[in-house]
PDB file of N, CA and C in Angstrom:
ATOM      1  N   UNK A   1     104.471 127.822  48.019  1.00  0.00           N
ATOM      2  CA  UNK A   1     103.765 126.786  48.738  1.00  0.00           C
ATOM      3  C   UNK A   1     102.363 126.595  48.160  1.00  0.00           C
ATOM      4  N   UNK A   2     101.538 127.538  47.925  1.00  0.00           N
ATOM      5  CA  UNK A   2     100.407 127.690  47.603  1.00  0.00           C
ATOM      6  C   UNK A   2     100.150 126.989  45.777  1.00  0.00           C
ATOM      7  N   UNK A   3     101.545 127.508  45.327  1.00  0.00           N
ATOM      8  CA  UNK A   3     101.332 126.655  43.843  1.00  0.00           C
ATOM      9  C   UNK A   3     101.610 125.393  43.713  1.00  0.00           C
ATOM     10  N   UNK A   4     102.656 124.934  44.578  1.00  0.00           N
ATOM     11  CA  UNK A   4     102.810 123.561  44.928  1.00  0.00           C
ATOM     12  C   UNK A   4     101.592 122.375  45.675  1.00  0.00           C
ATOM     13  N   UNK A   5     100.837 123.343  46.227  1.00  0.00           N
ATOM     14  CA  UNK A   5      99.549 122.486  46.699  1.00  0.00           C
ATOM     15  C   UNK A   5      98.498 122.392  45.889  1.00  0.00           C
ATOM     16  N   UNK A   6      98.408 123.688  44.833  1.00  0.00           N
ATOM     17  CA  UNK A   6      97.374 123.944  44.188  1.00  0.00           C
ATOM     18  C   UNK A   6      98.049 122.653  42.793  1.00  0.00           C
ATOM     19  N   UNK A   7      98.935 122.340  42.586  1.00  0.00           N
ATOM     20  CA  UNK A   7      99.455 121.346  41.989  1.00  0.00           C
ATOM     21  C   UNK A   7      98.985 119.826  42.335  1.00  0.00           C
ATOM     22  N   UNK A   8      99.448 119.625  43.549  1.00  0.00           N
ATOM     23  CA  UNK A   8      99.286 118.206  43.985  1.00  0.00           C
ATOM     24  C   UNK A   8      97.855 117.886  43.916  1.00  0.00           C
ATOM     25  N   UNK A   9      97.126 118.771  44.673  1.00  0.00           N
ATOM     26  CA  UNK A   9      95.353 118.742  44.274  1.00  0.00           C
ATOM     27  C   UNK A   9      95.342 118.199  42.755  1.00  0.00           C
ATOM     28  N   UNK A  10      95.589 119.305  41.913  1.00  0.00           N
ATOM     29  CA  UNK A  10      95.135 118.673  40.513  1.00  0.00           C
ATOM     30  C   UNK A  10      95.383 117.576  39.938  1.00  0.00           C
ATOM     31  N   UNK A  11      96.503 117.041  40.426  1.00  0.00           N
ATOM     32  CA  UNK A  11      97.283 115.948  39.924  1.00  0.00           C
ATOM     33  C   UNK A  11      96.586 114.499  40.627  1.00  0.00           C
ATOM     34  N   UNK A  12      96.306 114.770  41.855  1.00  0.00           N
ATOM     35  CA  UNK A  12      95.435 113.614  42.499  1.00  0.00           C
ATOM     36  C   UNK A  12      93.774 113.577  42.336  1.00  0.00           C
ATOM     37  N   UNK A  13      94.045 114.851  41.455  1.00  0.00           N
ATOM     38  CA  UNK A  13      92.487 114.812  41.139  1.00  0.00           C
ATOM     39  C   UNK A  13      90.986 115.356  41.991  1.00  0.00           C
ATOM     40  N   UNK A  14      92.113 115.845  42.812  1.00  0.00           N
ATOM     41  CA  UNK A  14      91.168 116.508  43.757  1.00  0.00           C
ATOM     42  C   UNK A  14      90.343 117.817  43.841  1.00  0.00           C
ATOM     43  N   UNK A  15      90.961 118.823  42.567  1.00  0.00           N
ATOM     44  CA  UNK A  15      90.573 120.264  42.685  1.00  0.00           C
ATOM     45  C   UNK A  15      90.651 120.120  40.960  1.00  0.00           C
ATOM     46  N   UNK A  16      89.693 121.123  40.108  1.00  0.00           N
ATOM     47  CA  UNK A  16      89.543 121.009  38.978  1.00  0.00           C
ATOM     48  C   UNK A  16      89.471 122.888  38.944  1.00  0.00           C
ATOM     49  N   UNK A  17      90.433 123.285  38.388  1.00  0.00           N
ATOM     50  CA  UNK A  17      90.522 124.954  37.923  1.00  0.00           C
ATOM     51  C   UNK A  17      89.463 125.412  37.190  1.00  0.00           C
ATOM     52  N   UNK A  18      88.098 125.896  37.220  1.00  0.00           N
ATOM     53  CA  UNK A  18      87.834 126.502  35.793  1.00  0.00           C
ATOM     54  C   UNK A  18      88.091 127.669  35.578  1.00  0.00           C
ATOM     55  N   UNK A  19      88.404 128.696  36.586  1.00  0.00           N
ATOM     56  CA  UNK A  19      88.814 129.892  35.939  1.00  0.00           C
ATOM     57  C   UNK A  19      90.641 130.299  35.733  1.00  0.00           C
ATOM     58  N   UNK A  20      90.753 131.267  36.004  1.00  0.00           N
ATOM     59  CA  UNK A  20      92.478 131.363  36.360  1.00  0.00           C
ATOM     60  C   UNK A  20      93.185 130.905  37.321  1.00  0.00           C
ATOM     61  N   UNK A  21      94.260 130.551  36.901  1.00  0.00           N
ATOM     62  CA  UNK A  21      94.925 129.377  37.694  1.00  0.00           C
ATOM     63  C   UNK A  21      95.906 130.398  39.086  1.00  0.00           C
ATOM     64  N   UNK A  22      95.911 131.610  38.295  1.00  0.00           N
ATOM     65  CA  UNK A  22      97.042 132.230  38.993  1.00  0.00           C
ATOM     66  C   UNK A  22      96.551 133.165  39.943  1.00  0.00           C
ATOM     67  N   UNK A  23      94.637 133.527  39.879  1.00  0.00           N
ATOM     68  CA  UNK A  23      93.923 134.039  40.882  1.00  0.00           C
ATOM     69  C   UNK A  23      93.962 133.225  41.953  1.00  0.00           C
ATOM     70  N   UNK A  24      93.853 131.745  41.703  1.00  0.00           N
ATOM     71  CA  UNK A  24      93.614 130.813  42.611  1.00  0.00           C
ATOM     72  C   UNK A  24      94.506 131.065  43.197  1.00  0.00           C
ATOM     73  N   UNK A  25      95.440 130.671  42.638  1.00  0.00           N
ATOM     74  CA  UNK A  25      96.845 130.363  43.523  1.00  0.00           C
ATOM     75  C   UNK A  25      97.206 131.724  44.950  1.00  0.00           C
ATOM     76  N   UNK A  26      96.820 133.125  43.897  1.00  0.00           N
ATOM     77  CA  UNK A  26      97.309 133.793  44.740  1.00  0.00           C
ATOM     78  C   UNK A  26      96.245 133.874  46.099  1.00  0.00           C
ATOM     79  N   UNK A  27      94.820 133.755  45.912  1.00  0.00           N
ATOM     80  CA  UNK A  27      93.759 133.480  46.977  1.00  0.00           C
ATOM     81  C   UNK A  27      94.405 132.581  48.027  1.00  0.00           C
ATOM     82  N   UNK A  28      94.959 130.995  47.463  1.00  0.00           N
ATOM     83  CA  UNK A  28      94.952 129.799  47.975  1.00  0.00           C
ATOM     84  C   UNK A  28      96.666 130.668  49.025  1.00  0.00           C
ATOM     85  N   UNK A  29      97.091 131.328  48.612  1.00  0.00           N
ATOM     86  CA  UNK A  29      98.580 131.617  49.097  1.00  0.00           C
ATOM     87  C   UNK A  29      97.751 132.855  50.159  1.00  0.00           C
ATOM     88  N   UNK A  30      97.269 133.841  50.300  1.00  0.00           N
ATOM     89  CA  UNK A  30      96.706 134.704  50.831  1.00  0.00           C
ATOM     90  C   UNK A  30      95.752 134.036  52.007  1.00  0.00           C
ATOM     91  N   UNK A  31      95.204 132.623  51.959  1.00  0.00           N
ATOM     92  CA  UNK A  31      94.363 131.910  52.795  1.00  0.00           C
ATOM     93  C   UNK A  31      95.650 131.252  53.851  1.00  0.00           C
ATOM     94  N   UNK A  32      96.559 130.664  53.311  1.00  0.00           N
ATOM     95  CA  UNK A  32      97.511 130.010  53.924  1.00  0.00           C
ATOM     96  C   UNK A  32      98.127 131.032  54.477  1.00  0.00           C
ATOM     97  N   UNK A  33      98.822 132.463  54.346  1.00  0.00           N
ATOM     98  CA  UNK A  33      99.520 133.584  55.152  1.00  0.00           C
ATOM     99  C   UNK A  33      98.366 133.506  56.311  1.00  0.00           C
ATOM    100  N   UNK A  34      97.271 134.239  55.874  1.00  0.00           N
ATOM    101  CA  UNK A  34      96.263 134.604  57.063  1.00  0.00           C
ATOM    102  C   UNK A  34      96.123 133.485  58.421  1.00  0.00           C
ATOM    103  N   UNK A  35      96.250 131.996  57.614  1.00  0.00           N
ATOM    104  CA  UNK A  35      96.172 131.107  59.057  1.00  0.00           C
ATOM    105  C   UNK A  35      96.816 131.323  59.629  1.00  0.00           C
ATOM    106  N   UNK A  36      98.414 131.297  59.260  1.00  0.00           N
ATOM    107  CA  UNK A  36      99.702 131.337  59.792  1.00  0.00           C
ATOM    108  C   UNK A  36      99.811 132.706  60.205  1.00  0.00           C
ATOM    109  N   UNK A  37      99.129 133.760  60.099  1.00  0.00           N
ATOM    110  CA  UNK A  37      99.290 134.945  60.703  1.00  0.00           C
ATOM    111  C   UNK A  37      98.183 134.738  62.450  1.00  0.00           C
ATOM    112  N   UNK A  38      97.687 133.848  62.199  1.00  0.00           N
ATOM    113  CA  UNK A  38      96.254 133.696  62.924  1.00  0.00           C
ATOM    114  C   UNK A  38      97.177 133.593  64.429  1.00  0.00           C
ATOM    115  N   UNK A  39      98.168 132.565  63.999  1.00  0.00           N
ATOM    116  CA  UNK A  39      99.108 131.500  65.062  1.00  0.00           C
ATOM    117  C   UNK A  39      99.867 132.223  65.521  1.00  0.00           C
ATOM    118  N   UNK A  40     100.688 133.274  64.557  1.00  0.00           N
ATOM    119  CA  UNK A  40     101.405 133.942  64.925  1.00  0.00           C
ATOM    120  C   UNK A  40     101.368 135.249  65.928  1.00  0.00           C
ATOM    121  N   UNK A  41      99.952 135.969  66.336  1.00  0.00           N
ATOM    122  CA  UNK A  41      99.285 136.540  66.722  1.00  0.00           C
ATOM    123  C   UNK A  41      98.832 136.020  68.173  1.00  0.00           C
ATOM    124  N   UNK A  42      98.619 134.296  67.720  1.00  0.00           N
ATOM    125  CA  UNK A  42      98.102 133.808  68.992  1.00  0.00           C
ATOM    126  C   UNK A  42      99.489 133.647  70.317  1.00  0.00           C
ATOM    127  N   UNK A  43     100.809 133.466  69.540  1.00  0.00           N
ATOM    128  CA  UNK A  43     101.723 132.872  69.761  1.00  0.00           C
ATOM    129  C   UNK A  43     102.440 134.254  71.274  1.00  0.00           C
ATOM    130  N   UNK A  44     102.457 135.266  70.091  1.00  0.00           N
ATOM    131  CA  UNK A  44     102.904 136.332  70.290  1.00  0.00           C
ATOM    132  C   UNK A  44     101.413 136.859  72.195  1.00  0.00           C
ATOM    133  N   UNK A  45     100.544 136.420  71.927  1.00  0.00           N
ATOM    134  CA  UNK A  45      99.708 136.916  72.949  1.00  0.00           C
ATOM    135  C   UNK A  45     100.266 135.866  74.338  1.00  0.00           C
ATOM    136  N   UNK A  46     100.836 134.831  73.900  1.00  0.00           N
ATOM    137  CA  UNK A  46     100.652 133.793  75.049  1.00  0.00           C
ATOM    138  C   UNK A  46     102.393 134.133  75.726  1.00  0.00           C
ATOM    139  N   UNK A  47     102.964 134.872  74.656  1.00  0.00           N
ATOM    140  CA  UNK A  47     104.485 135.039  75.244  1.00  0.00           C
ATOM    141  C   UNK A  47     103.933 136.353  76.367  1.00  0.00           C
ATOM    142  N   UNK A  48     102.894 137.229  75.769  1.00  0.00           N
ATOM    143  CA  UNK A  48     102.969 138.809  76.616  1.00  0.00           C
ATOM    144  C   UNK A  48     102.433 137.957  78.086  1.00  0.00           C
ATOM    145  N   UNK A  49     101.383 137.134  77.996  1.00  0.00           N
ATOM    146  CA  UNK A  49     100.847 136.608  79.115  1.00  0.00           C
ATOM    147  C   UNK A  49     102.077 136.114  80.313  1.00  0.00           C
ATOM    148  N   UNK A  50     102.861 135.505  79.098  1.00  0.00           N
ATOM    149  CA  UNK A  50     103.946 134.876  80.278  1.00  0.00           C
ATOM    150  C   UNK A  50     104.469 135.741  80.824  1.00  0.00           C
ATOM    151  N   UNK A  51     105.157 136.993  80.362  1.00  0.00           N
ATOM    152  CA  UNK A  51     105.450 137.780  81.500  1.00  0.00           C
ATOM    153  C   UNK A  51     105.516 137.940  82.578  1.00  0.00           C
ATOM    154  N   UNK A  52     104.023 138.205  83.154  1.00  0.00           N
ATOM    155  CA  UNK A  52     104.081 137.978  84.293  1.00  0.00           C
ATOM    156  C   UNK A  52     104.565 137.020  85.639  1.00  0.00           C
ATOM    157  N   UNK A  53     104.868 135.961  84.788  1.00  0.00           N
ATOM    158  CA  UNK A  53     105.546 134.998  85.599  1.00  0.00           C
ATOM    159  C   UNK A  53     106.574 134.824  85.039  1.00  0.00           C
ATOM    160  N   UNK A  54     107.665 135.709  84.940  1.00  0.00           N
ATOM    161  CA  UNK A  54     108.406 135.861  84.447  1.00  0.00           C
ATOM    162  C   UNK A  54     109.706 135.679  85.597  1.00  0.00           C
ATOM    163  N   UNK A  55     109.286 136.514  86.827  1.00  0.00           N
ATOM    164  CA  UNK A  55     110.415 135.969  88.074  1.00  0.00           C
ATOM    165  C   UNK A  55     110.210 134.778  87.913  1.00  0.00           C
ATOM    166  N   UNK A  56     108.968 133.696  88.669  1.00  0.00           N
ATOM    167  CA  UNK A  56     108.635 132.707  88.743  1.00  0.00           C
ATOM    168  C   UNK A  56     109.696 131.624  87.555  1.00  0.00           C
ATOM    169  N   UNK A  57     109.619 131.783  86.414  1.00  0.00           N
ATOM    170  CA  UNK A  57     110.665 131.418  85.313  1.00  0.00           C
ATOM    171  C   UNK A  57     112.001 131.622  85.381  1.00  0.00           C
ATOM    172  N   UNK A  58     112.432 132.620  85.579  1.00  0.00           N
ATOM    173  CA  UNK A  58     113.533 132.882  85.997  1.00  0.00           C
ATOM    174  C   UNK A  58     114.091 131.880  86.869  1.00  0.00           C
ATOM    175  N   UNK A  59     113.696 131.758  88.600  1.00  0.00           N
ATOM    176  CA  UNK A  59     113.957 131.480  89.658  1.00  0.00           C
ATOM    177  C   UNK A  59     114.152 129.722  89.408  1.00  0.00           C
ATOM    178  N   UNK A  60     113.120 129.151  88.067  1.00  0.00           N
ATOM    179  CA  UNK A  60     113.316 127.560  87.879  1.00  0.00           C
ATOM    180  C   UNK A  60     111.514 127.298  88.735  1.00  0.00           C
ATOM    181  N   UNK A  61     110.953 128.122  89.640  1.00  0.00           N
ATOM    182  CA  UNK A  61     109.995 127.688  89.581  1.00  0.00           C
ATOM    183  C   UNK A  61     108.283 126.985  88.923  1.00  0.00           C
ATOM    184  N   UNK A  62     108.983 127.861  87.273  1.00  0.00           N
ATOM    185  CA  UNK A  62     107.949 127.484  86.125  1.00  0.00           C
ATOM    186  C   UNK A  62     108.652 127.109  85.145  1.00  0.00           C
ATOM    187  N   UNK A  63     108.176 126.237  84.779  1.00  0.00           N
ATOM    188  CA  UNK A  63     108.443 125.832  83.295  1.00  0.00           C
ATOM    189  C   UNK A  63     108.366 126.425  82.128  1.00  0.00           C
ATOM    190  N   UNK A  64     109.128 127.237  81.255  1.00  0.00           N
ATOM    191  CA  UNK A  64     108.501 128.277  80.275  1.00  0.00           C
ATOM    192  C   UNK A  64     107.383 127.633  78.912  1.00  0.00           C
ATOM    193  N   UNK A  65     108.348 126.159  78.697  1.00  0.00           N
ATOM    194  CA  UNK A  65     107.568 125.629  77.601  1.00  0.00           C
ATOM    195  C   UNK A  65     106.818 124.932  77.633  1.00  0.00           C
ATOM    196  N   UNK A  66     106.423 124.934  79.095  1.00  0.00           N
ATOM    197  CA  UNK A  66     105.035 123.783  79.657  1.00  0.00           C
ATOM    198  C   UNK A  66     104.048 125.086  80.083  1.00  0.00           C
ATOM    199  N   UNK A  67     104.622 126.002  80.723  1.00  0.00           N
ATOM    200  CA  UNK A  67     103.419 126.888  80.486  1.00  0.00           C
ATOM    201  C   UNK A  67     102.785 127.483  78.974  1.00  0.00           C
ATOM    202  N   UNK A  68     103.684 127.695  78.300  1.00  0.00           N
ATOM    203  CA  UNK A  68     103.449 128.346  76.697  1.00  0.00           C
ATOM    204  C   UNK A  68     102.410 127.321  76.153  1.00  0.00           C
ATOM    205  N   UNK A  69     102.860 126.123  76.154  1.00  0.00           N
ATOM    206  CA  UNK A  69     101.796 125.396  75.830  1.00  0.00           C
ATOM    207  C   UNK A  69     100.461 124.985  76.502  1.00  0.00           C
ATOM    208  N   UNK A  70     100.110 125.058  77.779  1.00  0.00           N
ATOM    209  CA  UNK A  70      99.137 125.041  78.657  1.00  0.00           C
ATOM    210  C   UNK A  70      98.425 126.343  78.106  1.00  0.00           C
ATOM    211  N   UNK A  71      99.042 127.617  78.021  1.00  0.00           N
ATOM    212  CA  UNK A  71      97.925 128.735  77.647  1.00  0.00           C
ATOM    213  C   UNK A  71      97.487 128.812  76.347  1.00  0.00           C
ATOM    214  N   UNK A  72      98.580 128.225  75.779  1.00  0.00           N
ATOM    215  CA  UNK A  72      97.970 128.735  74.321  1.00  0.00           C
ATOM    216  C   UNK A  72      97.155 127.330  73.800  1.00  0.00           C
ATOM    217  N   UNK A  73      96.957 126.049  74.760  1.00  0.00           N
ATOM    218  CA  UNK A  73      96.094 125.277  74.431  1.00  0.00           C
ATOM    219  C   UNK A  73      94.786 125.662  74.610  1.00  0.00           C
ATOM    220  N   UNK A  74      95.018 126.631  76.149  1.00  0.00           N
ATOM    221  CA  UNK A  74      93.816 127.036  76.480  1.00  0.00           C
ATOM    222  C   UNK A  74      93.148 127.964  75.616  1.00  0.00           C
ATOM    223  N   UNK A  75      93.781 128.583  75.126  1.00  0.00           N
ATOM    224  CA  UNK A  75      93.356 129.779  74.377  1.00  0.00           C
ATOM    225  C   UNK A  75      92.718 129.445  73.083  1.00  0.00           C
ATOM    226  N   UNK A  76      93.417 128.348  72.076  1.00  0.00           N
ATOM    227  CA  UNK A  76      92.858 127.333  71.239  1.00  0.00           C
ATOM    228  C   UNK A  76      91.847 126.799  71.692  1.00  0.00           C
ATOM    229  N   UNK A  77      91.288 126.430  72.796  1.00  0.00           N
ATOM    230  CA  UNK A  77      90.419 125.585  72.901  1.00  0.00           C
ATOM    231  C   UNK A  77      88.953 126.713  73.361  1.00  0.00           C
ATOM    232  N   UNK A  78      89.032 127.669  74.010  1.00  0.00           N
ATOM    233  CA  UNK A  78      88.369 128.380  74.189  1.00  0.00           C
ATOM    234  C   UNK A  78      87.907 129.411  73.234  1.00  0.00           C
ATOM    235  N   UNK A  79      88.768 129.590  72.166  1.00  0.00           N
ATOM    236  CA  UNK A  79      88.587 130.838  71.209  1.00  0.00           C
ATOM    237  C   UNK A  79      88.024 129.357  69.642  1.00  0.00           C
ATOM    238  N   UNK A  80      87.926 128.211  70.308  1.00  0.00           N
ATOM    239  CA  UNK A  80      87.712 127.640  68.725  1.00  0.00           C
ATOM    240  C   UNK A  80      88.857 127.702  67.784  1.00  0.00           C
ATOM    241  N   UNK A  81      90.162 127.896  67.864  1.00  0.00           N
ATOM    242  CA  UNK A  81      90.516 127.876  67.008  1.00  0.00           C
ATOM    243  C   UNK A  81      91.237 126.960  66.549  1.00  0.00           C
ATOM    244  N   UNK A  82      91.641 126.113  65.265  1.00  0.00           N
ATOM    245  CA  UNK A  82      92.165 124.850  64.728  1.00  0.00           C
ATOM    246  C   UNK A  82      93.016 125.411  63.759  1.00  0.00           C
ATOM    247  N   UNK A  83      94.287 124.992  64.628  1.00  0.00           N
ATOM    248  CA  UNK A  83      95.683 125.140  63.947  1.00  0.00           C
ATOM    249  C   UNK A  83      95.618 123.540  63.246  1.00  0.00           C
TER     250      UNK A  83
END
């Protein structure tokens, strides 16, 4: 993924290499894991949260994927973070 972007950049002219192409790449691939680890972390916190309303889910009284997204908007929006 990371060489494929580090591609399209150059080609549209957007990013100009001067040193090694293959440091970049692996930086530019190591930047892209870490976001996606960022989400994945966040994702994983908003499932432990649900738990607790976990009868509540069960029973049909909550919504699982309207709450998942209500907390973890909240949590995005309060922690700053931009997925």
């Amino acid at each position: 993924m990371a060489e494929s972007v580090a591609t399209h950049l150059q080609q549209d002219g957007q990013l100009d290499i001067a040193g090694d192409r293959k440091a970049f790449v692996d930086s530019l691939e190591q930047a892209i894991t870490g976001e996606l680890a960022i989400e994945d972390r966040l994702n994983a916190e908003v499932r432990q949260m649900l738990k607790a309303y976990e009868k509540e889910i069960e029973q049909g009284q909550v919504d699982y994927q309207r709450m998942f997204t209500m907390i973890k908007t909240k949590l995005v929006r309060e922690r700053g973070i931009i997925l």
